[in-house]
N, C-alpha and C. Protein backbone atom coordinates (compact mmCIF):
# COMPACT_ATOMS: atom_id res chain seq x y z
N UNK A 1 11.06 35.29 131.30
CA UNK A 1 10.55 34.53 132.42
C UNK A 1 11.15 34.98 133.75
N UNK A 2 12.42 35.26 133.40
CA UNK A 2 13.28 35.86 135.20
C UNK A 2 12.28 36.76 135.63
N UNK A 3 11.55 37.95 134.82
CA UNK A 3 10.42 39.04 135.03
C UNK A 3 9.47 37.91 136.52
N UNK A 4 8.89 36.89 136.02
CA UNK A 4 7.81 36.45 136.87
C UNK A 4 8.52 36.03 138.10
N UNK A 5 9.60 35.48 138.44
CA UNK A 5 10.15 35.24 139.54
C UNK A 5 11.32 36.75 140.71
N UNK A 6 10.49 36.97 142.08
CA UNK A 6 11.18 38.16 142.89
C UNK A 6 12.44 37.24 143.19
N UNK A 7 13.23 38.47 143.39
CA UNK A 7 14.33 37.99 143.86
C UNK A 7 14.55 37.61 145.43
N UNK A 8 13.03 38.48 146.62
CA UNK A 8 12.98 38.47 147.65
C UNK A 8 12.84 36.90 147.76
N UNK A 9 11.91 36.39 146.91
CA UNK A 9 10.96 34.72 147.38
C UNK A 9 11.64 33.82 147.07
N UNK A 10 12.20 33.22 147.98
CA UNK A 10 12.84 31.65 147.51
C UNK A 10 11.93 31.17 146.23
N UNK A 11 12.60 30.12 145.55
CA UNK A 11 11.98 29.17 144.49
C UNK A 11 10.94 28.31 145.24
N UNK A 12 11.77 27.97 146.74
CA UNK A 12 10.96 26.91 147.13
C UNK A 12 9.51 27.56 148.02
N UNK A 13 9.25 28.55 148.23
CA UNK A 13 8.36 29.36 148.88
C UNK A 13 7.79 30.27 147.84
N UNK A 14 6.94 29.74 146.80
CA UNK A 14 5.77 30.17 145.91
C UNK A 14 4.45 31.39 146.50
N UNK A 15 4.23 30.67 148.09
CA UNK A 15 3.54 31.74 148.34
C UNK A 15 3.78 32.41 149.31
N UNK A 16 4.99 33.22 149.44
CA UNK A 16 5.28 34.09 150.13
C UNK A 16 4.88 35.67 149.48
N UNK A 17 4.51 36.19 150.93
CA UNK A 17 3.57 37.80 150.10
C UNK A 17 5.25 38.58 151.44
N UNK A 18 5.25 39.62 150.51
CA UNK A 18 6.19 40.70 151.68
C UNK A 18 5.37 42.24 151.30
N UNK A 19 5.04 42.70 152.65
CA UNK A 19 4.24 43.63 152.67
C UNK A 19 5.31 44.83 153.77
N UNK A 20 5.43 45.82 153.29
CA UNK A 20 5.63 47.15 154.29
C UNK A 20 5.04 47.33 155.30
N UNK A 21 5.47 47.33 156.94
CA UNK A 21 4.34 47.40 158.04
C UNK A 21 4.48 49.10 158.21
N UNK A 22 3.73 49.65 158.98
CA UNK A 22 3.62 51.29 159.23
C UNK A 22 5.17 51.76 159.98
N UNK A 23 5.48 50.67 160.75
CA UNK A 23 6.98 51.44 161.59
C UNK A 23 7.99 51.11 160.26
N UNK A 24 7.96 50.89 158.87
CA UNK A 24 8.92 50.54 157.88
C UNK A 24 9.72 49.54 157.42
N UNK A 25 9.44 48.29 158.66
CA UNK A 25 9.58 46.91 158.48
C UNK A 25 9.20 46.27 157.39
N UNK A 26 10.18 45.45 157.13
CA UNK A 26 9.63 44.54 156.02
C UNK A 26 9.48 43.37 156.66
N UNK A 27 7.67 42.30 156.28
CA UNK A 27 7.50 41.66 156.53
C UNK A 27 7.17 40.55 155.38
N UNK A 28 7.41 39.31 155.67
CA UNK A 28 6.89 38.44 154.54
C UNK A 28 6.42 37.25 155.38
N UNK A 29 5.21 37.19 154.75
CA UNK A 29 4.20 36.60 154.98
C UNK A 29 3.56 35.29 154.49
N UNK A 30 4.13 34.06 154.84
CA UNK A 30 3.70 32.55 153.72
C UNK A 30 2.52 32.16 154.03
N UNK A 31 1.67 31.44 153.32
CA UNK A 31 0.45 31.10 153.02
C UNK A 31 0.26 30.05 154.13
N UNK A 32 -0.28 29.80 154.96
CA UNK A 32 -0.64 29.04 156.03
C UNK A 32 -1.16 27.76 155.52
N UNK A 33 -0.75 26.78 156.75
CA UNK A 33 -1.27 25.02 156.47
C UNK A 33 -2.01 24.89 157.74
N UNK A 34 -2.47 23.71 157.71
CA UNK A 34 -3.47 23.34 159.36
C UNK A 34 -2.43 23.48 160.21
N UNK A 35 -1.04 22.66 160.14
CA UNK A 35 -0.16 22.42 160.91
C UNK A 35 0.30 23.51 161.59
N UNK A 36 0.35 25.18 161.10
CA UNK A 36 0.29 26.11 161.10
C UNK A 36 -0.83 26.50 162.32
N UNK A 37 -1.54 26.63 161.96
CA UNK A 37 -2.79 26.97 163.09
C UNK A 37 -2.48 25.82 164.42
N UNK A 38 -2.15 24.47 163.95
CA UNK A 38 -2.33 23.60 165.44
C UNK A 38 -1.18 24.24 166.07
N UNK A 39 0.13 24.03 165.59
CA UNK A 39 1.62 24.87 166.04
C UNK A 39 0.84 26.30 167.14
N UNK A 40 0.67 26.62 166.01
CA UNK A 40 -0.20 28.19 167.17
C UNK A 40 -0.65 28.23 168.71
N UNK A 41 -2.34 27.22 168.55
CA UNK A 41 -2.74 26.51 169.01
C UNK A 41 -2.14 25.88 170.48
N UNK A 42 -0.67 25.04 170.01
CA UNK A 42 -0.16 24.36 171.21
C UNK A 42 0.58 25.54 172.12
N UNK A 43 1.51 26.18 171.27
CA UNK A 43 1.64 27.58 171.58
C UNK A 43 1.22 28.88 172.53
N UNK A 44 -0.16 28.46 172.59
CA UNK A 44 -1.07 29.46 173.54
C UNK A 44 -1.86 28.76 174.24
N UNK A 45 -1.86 27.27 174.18
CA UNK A 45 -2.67 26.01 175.12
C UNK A 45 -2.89 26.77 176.31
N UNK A 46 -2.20 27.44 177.22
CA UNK A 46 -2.74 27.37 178.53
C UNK A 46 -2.80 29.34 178.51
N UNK A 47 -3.33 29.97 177.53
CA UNK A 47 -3.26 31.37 177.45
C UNK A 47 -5.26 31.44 177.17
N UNK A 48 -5.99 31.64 178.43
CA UNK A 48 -7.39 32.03 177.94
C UNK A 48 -7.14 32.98 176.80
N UNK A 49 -6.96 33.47 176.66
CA UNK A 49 -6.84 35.23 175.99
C UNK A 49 -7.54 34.20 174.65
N UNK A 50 -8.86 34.51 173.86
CA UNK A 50 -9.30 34.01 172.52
C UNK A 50 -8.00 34.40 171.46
N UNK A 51 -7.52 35.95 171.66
CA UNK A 51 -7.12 36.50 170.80
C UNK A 51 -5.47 35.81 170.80
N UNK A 52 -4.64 35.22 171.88
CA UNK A 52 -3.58 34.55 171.27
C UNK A 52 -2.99 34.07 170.72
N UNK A 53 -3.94 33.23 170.25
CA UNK A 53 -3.92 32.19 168.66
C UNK A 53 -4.09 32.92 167.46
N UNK A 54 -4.11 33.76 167.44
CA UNK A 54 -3.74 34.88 166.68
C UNK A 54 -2.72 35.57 166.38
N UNK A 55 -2.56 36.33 167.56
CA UNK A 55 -0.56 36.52 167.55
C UNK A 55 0.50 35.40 167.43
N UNK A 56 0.31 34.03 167.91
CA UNK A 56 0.91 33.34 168.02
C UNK A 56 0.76 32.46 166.42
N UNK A 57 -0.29 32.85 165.77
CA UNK A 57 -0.19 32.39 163.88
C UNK A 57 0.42 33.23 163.39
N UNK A 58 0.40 34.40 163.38
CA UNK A 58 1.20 35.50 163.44
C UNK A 58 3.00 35.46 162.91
N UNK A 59 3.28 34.62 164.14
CA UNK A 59 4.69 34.69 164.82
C UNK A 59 4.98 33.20 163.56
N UNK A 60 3.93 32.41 163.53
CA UNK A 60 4.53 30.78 162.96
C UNK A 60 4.45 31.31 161.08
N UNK A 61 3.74 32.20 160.81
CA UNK A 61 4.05 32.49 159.39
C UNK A 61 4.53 33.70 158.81
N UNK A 62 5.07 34.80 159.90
CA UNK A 62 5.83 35.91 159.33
C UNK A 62 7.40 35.87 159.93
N UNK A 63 7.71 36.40 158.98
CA UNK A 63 9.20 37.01 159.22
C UNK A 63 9.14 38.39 159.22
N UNK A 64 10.00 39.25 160.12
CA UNK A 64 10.39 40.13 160.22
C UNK A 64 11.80 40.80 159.87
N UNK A 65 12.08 41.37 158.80
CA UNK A 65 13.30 41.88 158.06
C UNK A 65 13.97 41.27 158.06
N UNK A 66 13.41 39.78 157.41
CA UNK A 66 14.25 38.75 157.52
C UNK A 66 14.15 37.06 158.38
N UNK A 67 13.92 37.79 159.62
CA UNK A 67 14.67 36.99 160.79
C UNK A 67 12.87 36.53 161.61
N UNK A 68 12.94 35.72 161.59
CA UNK A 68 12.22 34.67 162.31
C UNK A 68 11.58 35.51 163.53
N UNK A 69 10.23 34.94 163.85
CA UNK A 69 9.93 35.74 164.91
C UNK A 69 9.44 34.76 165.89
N UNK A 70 9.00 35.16 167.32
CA UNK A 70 7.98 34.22 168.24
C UNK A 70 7.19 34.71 168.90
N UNK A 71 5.88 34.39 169.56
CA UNK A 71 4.88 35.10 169.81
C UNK A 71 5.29 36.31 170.65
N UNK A 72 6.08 36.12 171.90
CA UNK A 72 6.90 37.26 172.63
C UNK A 72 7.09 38.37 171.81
N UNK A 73 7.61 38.10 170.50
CA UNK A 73 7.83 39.22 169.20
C UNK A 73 6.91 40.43 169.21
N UNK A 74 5.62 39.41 168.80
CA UNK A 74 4.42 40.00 168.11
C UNK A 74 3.41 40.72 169.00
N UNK A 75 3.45 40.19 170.42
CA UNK A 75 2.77 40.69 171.89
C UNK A 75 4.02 42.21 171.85
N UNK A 76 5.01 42.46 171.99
CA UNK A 76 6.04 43.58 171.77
C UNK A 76 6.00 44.65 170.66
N UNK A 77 5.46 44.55 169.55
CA UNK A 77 5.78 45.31 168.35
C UNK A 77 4.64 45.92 168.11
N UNK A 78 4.76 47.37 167.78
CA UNK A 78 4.37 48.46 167.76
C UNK A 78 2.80 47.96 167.34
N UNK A 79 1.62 48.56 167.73
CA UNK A 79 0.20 48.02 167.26
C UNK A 79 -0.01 48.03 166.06
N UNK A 80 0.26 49.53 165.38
CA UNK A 80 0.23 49.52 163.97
C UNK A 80 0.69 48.21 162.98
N UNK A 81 1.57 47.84 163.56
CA UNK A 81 2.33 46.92 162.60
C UNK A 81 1.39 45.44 163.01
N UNK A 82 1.22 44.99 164.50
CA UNK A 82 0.58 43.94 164.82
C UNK A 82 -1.04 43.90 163.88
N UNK A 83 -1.41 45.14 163.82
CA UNK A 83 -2.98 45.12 163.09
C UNK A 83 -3.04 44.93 161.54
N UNK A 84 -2.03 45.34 161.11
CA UNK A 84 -1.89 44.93 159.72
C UNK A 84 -1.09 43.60 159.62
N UNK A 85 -0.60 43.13 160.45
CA UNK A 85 0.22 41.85 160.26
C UNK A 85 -1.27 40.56 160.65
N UNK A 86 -2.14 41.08 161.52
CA UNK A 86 -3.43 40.50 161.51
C UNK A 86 -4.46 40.58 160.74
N UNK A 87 -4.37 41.15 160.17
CA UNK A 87 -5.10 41.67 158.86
C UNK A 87 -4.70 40.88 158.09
N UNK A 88 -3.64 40.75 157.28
CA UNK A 88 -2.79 39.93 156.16
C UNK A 88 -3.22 38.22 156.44
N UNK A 89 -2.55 38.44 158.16
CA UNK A 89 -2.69 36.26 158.06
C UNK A 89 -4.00 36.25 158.10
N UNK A 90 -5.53 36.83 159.11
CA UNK A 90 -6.31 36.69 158.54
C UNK A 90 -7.05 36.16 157.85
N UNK A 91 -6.76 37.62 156.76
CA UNK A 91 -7.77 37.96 155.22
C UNK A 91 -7.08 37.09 154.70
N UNK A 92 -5.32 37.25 154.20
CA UNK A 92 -5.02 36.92 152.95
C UNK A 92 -4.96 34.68 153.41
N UNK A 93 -4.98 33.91 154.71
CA UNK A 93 -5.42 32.78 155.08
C UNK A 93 -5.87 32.24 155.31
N UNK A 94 -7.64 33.16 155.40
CA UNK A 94 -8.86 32.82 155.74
C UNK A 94 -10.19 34.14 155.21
N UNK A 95 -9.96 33.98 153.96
CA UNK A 95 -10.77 34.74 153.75
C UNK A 95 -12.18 34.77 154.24
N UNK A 96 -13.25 35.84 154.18
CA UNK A 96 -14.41 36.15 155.18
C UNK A 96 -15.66 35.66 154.02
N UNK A 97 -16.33 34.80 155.07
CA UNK A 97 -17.61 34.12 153.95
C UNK A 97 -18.56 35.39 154.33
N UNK A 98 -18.47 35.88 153.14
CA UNK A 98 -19.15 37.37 153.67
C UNK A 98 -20.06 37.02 152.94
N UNK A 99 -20.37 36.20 151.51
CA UNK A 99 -21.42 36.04 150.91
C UNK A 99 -22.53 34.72 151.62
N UNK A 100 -21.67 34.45 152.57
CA UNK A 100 -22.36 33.20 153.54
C UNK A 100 -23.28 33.89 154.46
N UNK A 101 -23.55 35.13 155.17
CA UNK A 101 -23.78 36.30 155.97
C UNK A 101 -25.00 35.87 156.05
N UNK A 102 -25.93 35.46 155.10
CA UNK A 102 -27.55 35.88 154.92
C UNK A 102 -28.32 34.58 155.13
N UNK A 103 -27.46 33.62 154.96
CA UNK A 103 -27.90 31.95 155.18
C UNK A 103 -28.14 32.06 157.29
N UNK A 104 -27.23 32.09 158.11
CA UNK A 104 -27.44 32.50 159.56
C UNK A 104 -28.70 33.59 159.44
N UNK A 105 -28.69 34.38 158.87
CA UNK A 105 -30.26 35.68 158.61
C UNK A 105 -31.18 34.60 158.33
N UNK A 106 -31.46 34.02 157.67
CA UNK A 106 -32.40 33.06 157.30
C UNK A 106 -32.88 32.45 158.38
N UNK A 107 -32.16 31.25 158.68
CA UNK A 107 -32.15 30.88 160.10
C UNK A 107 -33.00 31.79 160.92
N UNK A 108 -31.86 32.59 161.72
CA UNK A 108 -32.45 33.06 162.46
C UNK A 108 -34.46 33.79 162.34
N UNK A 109 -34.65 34.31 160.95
CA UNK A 109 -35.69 34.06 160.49
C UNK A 109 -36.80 33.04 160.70
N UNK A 110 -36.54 31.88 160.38
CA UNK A 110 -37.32 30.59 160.94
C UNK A 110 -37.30 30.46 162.43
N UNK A 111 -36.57 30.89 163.33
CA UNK A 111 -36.31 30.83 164.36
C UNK A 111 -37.39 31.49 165.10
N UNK A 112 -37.31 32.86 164.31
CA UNK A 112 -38.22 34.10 164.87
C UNK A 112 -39.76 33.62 164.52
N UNK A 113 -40.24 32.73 163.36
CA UNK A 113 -41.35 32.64 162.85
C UNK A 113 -42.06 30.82 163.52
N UNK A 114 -41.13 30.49 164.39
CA UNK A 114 -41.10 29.18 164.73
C UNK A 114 -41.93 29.73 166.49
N UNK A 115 -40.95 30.75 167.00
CA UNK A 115 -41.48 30.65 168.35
C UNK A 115 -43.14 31.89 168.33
N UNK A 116 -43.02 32.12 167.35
CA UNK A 116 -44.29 33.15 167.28
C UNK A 116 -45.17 32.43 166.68
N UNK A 117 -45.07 31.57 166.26
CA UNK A 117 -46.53 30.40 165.48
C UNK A 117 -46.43 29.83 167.07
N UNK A 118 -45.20 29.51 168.12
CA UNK A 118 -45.68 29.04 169.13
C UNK A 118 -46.48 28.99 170.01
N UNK A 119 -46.40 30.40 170.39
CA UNK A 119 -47.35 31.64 170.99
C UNK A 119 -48.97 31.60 170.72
């Protein structure tokens, strides 16, 4: 049973992922909660930028070789590493309704067949 448990992941942190970034950092990465996204959220309140709340989820669920990070961090660190560290919270915290894709096609379908019966 010791086999199924890393020695990196606390007991109490089940879903922690640690991934290699391109500059050779080790990052680990915990599974995100709402509280998570609002934290973010308050975080970048007065930042238009769409894309902040991003870096700044970023910063509330990774560690960097260890040590705690904050959005200042993640706006600083090499792109390579920021695009795969966006990639991870993301994909691996919001996976993509990619099989949802064709339902909006539909739609928009009726849409197209709605204003041309209008005509």
């Amino acid at each position: 049973m010791t086999g199924t448990q890393s020695t990196e992941q606390p007991a109490a942190a089940p879903h922690l992922r640690s991934i290699t970034l391109p500059s050779g950092k080790t990052a680990a990465i915990r599974r995100g909660k709402g509280r998570d996204l609002m934290r973010a959220q308050r975080a970048v309140a007065v930042n238009p930028d769409p894309t902040a709340v991003v870096f700044a989820l970023i910063a509330e669920l990774a560690q960097i070789d260890g040590a705690l990070i904050v959005y200042e961090d993640v706006v600083e660190m090499d792109l390579g590493d920021v695009l795969v560290l966006q990639a991870e919270v993301t994909g691996a915290n919001f996976p993509e309704p990619a099989q949802d894709s064709p339902a909006p096609a539909a739609s928009q379908d009726s849409s197209a067949s709605a204003s041309v019966s209008g005509n």
